[in-house]
Structures are given as C-alpha cells and as structure tokens.
Protein backbone atom coordinates (compact mmCIF):
# COMPACT_ATOMS: atom_id res chain seq x y z
CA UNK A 1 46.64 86.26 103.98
CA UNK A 2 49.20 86.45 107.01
CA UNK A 3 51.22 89.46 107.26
CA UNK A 4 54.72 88.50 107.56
CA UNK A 5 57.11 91.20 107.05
CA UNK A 6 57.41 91.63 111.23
CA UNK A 7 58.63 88.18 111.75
CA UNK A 8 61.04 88.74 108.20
CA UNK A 9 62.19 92.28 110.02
CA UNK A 10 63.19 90.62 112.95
CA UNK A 11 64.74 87.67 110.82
CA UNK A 12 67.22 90.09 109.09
CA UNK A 13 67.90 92.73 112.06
CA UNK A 14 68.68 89.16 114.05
CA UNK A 15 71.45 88.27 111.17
CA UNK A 16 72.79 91.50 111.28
CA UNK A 17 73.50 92.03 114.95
CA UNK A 18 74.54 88.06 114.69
CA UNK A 19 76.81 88.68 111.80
CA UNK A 20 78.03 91.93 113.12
CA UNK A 21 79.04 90.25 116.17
CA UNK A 22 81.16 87.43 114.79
CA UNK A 23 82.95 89.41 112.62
CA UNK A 24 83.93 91.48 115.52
CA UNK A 25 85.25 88.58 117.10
CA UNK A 26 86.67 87.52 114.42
CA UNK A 27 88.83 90.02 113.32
CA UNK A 28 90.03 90.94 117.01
CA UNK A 29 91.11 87.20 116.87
CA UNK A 30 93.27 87.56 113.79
CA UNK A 31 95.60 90.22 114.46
CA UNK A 32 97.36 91.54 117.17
CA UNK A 33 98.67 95.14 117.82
CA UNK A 34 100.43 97.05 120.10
CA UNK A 35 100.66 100.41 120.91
CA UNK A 36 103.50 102.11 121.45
CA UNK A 37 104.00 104.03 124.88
CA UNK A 38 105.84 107.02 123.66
CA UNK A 39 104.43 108.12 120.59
CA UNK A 40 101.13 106.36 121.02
CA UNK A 41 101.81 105.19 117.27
CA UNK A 42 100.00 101.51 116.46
CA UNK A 43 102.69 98.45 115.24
CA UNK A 44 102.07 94.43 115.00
CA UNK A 45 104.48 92.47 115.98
CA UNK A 46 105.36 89.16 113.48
CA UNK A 47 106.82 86.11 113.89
CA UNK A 48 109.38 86.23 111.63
CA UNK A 49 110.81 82.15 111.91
CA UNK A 50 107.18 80.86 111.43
CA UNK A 51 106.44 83.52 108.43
CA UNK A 52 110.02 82.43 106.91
CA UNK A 53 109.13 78.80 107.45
CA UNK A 54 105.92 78.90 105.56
CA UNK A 55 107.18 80.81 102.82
CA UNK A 56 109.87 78.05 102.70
CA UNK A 57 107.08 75.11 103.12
CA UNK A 58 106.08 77.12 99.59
CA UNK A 59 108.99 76.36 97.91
CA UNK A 60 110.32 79.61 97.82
CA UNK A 61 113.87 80.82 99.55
CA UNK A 62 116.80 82.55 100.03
CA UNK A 63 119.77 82.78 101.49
CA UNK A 64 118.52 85.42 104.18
CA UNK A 65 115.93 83.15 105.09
CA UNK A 66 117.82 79.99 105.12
CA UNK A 67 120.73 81.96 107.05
CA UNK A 68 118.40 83.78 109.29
CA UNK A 69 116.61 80.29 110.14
CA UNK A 70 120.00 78.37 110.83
CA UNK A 71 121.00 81.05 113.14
CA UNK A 72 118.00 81.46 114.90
CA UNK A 73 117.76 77.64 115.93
CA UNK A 74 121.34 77.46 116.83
CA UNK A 75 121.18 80.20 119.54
CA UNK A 76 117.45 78.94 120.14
CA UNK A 77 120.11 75.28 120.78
CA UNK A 78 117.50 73.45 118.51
CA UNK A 79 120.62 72.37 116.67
CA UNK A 80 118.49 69.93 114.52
CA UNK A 81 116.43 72.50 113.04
CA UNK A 82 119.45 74.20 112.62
CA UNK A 83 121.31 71.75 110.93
CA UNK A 84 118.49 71.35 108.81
CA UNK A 85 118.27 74.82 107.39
CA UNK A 86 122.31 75.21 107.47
CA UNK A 87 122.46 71.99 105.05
CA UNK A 88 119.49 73.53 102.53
CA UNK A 89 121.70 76.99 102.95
CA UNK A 90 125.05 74.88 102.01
CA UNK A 91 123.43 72.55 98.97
CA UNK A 92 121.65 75.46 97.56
CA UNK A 93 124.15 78.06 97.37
CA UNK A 94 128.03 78.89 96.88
CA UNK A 95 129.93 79.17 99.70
CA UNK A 96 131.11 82.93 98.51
CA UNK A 97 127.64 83.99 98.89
CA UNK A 98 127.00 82.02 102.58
CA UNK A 99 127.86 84.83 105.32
CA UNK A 100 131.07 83.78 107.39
CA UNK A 101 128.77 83.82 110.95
CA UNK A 102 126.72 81.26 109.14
CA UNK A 103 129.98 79.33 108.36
CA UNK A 104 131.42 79.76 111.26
CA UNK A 105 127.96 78.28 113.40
CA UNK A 106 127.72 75.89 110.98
CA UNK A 107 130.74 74.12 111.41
CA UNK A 108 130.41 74.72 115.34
CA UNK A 109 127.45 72.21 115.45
CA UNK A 110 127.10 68.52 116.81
CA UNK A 111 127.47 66.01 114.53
C-alpha cells in the first residue's frame, strides 16, 4: 500500500496558496480607495450617474435621481440622455414637485 498523504499535503497547501492568491487579486480588483492626504482617513469614491442608472434599469426612481441624471447630462451636453431622463422626470411626476433648475434646463434643450 502507497503512502499518499505527501502528494495530498502538497495538493491542499497548493490550493491554498492558489486560492489565497486569487482572492487577493480579486478583491484589490473590486474596489477602489483613496486615502486622504490630511487626515490619512480611508474614503471610496462612487460613481454616482452609473449607480443611479442601474438602480433606475431596476425599476426603481425618484425625482432626485431622475433630476440629478437630467442635469448631469445637460452640463455633460449629452442632451439626449438628458432629454431622456428630463421626459421620465416630467411624465412621472407633478410639476410642483420638479425643482425650477430642472425646469428651467429642461425647457433650455434642443428639440
């Protein structure tokens, strides 16, 4: 009878140090953070259009989103995009409730 639990030993410390390894990479892959130069304090910095635009892919909204998303694109001059999130904003909600900057860009875009 062979004696195998050397070649199983090195089996499992090899998975370890391999799975070890990718979940390092991993997880430095997935988030990103910055330190701040002053207080040395850690922060991550999010992409708030693409995290709105997701949650809106969803099915779920509001008017800060919808507002925030119209604005962004019509400074960004995507005025497509803009117009896109401006007409959800105007179908979806009273115009009492729409900001008057949001109003006021909306009705300042090409036709």
């Amino acid at each position: 009878m062979k004696n195998n639990t050397g070649k199983s030993k090195r089996n499992l410390l090899g998975f370890f140090i391999l799975s070890f390894f990718l979940l390092g990479i991993i997880n430095a892959n997935s988030q990103t953070i910055f330190y701040d130069s002053i207080s040395k304090k850690k922060y991550a910095k999010i992409d708030v259009r693409q995290t709105y635009e997701r949650v809106i892919e969803k099915g779920y909204e509001s008017i800060e989103m919808l507002e925030y998303l119209g604005n962004y694109y019509y400074k960004d001059k995507d005025f497509q995009k803009s117009k896109l999130y401006f007409d959800m904003l105007f179908r979806k909600y009273k115009l009492a409730q729409i900001s008057p900057k949001s109003i006021e860009l909306y009705n300042k875009l090409p036709n």
